[in-house]
Protein backbone atom coordinates (compact mmCIF):
# COMPACT_ATOMS: atom_id res chain seq x y z
CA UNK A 1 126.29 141.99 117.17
CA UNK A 2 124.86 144.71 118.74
CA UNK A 3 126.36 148.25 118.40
CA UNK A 4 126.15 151.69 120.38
CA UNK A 5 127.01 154.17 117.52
CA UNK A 6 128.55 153.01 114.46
CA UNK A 7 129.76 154.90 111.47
CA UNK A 8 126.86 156.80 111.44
CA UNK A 9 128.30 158.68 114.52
CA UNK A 10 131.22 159.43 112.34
CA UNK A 11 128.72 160.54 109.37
CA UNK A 12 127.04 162.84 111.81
CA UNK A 13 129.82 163.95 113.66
CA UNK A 14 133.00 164.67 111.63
CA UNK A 15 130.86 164.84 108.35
CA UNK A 16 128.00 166.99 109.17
CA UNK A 17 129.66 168.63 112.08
CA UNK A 18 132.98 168.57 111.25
CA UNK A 19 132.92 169.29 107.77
CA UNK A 20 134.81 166.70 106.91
CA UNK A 21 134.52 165.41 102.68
CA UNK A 22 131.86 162.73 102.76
CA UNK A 23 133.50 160.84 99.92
CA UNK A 24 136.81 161.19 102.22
CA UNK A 25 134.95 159.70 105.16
CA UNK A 26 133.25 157.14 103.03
CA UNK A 27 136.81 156.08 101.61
CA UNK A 28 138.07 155.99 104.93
CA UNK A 29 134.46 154.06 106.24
CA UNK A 30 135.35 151.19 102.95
CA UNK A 31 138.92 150.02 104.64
CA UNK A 32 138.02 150.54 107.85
CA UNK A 33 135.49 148.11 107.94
CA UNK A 34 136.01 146.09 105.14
CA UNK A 35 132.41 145.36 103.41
CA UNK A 36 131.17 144.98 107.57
CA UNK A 37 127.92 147.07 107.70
CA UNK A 38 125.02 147.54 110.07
CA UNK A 39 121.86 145.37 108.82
CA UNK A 40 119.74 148.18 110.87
CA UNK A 41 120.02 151.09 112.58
CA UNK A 42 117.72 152.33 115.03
CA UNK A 43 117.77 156.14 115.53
CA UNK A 44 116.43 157.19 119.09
CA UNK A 45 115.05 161.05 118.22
CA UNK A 46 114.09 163.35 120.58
CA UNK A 47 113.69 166.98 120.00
CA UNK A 48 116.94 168.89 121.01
CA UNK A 49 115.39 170.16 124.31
CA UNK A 50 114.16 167.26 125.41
CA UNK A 51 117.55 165.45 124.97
CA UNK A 52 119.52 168.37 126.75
CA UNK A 53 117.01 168.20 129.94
CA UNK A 54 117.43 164.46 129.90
CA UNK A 55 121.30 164.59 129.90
CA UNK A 56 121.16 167.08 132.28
CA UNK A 57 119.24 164.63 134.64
CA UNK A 58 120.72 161.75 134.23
CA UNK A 59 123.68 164.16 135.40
CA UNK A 60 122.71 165.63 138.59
CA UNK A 61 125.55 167.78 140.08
CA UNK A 62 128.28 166.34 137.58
CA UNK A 63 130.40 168.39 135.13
CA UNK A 64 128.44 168.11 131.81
CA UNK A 65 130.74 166.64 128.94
CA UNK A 66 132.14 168.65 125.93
CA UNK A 67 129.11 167.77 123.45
CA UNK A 68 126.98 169.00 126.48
CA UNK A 69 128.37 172.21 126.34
CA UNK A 70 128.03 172.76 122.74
CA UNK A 71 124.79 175.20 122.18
CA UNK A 72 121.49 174.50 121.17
CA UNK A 73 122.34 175.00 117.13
CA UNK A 74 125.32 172.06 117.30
CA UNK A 75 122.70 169.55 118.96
CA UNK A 76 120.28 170.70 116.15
CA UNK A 77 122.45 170.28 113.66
CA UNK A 78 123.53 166.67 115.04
CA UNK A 79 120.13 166.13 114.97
CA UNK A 80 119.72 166.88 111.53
CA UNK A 81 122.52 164.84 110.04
CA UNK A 82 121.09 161.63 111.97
CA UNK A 83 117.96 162.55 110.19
CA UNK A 84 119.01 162.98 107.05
CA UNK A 85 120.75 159.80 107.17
CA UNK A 86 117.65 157.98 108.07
CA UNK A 87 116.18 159.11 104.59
CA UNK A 88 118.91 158.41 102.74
CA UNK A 89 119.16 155.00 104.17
CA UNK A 90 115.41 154.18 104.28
CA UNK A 91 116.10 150.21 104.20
CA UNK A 92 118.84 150.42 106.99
CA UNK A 93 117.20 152.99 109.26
CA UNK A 94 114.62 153.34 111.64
CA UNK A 95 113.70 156.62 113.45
CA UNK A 96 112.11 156.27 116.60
CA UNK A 97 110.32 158.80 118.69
CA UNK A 98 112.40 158.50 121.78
CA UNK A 99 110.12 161.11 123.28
CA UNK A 100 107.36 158.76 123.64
CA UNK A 101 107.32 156.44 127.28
CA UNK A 102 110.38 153.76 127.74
CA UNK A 103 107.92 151.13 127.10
CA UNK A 104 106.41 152.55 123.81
CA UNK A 105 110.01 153.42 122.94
CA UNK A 106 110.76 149.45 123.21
CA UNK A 107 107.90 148.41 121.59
CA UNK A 108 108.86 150.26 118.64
CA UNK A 109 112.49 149.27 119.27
CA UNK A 110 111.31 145.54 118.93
CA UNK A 111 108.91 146.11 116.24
CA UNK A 112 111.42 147.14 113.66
CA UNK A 113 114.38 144.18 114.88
CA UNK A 114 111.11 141.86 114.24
CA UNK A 115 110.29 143.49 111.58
CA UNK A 116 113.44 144.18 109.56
CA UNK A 117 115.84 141.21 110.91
CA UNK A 118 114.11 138.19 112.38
CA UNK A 119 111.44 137.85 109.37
CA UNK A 120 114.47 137.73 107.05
CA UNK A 121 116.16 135.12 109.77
CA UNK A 122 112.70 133.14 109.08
CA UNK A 123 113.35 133.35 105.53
CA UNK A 124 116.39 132.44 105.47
CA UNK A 125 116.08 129.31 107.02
CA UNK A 126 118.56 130.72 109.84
CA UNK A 127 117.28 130.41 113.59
CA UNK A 128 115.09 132.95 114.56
């Protein structure tokens, strides 16, 4: 299965952000998804600036959303706490410089699912 955000979001979000208890989130992380957890996590970094002028062209005249109102220290911040996850998480995690070209970016993308999940697939004696 393939996932856009996970509990990582939540991590980052509520957690860093929101100052919410990480053992309280992890509790509530435990029954919400029951032992399930992501066998890797690819984080797509940019620096904060280039991330804002991205969202703000891939919206044209639209509204921005609520996150892309927040300033320039909440982004850095978010930033941050998907970082620091990453080097918690070292086995799980994969932080990729999303600055780079769309192909690079993919190449790296496909190294690490290579890399990290279809070697062990090999291993396993699972399909590939």
């Amino acid at each position: 299965m393939i996932c856009d955000r996970f509990a990582d979001s939540t991590r980052a979000y509520q957690g860093a952000l929101g100052r919410l208890d990480p053992v309280l989130l992890a509790a509530l992380e435990r029954v919400a998804l029951a032992g399930f957890a992501a066998d890797l996590t690819l984080i797509l970094d940019v620096p904060v600036d280039v991330g804002l002028a991205r969202a703000a062209a891939r919206r044209g005249n639209d509204a921005s959303d609520r996150f892309e109102r927040e300033g320039r220290g909440f982004h850095t911040r978010l930033r941050r706490a998907y970082l620091e996850i990453a080097e918690r998480e070292p086995a799980r995690c994969v932080v990729i410089d999303a600055s780079l070209p769309p192909p690079a970016v993919l190449d790296l993308a496909w190294s690490a699912v290579e890399a990290r999940l279809l070697v062990r697939a090999q291993g396993s004696g699972a399909p590939a």
